[in-house]
Protein backbone atom coordinates (compact mmCIF):
# COMPACT_ATOMS: atom_id res chain seq x y z
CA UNK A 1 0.00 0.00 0.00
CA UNK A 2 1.42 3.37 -0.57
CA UNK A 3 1.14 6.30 1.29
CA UNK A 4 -0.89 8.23 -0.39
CA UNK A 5 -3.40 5.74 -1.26
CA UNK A 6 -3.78 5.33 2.76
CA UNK A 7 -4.47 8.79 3.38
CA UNK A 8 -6.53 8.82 0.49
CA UNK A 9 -8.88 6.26 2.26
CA UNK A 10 -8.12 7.33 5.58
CA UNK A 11 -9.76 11.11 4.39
CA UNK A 12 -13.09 9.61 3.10
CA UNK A 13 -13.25 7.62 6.01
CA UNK A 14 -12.80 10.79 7.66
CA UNK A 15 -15.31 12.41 5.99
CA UNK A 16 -18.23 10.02 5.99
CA UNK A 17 -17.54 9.90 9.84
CA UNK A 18 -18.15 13.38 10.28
CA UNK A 19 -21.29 13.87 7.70
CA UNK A 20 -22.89 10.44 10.10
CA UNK A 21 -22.37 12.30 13.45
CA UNK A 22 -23.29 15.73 11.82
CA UNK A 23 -26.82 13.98 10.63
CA UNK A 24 -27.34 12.37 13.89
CA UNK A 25 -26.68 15.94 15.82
CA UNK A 26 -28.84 16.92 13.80
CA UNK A 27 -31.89 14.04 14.22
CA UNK A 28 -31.45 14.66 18.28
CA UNK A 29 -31.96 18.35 17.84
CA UNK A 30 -34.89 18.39 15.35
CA UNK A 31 -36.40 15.29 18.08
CA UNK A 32 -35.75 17.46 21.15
CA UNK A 33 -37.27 21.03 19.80
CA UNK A 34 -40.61 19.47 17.85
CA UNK A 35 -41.85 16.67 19.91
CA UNK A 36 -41.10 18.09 23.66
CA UNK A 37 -45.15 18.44 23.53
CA UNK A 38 -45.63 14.60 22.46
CA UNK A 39 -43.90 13.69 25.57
CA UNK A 40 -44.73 15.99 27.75
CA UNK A 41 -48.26 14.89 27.29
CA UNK A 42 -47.83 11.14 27.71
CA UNK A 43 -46.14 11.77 30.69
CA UNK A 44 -48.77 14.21 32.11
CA UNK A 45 -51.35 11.64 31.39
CA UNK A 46 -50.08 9.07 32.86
CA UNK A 47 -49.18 11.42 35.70
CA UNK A 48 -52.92 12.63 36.18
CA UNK A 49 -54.31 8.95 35.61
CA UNK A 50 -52.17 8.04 38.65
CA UNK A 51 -52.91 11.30 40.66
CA UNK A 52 -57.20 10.22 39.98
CA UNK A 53 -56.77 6.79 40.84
CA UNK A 54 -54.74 7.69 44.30
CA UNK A 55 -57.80 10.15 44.89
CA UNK A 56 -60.05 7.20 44.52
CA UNK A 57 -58.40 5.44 47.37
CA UNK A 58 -58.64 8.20 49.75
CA UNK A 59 -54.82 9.26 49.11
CA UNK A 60 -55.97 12.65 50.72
CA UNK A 61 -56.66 11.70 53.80
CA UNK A 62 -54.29 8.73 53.99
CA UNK A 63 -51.30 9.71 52.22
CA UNK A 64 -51.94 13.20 52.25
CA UNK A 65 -48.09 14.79 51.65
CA UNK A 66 -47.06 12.35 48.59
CA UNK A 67 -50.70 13.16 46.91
CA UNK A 68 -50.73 17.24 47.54
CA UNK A 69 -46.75 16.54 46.15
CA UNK A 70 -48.13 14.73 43.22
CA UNK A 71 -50.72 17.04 42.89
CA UNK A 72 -48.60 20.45 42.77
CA UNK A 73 -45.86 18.79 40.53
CA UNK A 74 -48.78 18.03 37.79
CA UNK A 75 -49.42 21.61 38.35
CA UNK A 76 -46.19 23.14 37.51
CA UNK A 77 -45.80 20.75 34.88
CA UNK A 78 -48.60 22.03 33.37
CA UNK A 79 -47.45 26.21 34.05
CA UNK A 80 -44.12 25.03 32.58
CA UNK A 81 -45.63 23.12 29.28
CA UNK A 82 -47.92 26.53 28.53
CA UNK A 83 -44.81 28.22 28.53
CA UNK A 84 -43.32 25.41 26.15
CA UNK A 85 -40.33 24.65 28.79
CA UNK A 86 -41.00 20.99 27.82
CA UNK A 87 -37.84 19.72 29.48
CA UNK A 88 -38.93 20.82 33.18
CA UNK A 89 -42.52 20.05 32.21
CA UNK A 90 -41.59 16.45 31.60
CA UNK A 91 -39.14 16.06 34.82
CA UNK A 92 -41.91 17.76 37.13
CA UNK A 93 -44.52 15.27 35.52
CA UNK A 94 -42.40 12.18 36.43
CA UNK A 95 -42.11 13.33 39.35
CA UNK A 96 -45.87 13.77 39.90
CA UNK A 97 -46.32 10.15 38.74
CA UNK A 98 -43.71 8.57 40.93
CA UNK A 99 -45.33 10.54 44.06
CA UNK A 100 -48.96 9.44 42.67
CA UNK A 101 -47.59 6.29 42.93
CA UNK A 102 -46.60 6.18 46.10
CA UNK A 103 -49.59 7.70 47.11
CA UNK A 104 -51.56 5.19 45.87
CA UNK A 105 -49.23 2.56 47.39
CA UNK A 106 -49.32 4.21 50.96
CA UNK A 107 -53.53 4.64 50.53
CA UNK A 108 -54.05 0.66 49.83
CA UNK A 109 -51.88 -0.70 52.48
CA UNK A 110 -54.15 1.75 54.80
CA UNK A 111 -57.35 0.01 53.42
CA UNK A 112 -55.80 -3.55 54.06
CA UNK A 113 -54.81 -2.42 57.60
CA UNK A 114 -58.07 -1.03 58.16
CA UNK A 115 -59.95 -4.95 56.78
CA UNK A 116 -58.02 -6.77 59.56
């Protein structure tokens, strides 16, 4: 092989390299600025589903600080998505659901105590 013909393939190699990770930049970027809304609203459902369903169960009165958490997390979420800040929307959403859930957790293992 001679030298040139290494650097030669070496450059394209190069090249192609760069024009992948430049395309992929920019997939990630056109994903994270047009679908933040998508996501933000799966999350907030599932969120608000799981906020309803502790409510059911009495979460207010038995696990009264992880459902007003829940419940004031889904509502920043929300401020934060009508302002489009879908990154914090999302996070304070998750957040909601994993208190929600918690809430819900805390509210059956009342009613079980309460059946023996």
């Amino acid at each position: 092989m001679k030298t040139g013909e290494r650097t030669t393939s070496t450059m394209k190699e190069t090249t192609t390299g760069r024009g992948l990770m430049v395309g992929l930049a920019g997939l990630c970027l056109l994903g994270t600025s047009g679908c933040g809304g998508f996501f933000y609203a799966i999350y907030a459902g599932g969120a608000t589903s799981k906020l309803e369903a502790a409510q059911q169960l009495g979460a207010e009165k038995y696990a009264p600080y992880e459902y007003h958490y829940a419940k004031e997390h889904l509502q920043k979420a929300m401020e934060e998505a009508s302002s489009a800040d879908y990154g914090d929307a999302i996070d304070l959403a998750e957040e909601a659901e994993k208190s929600a859930e918690k809430a819900i957790l805390l509210s059956k293992q009342a009613h079980e105590g309460a059946g023996r």
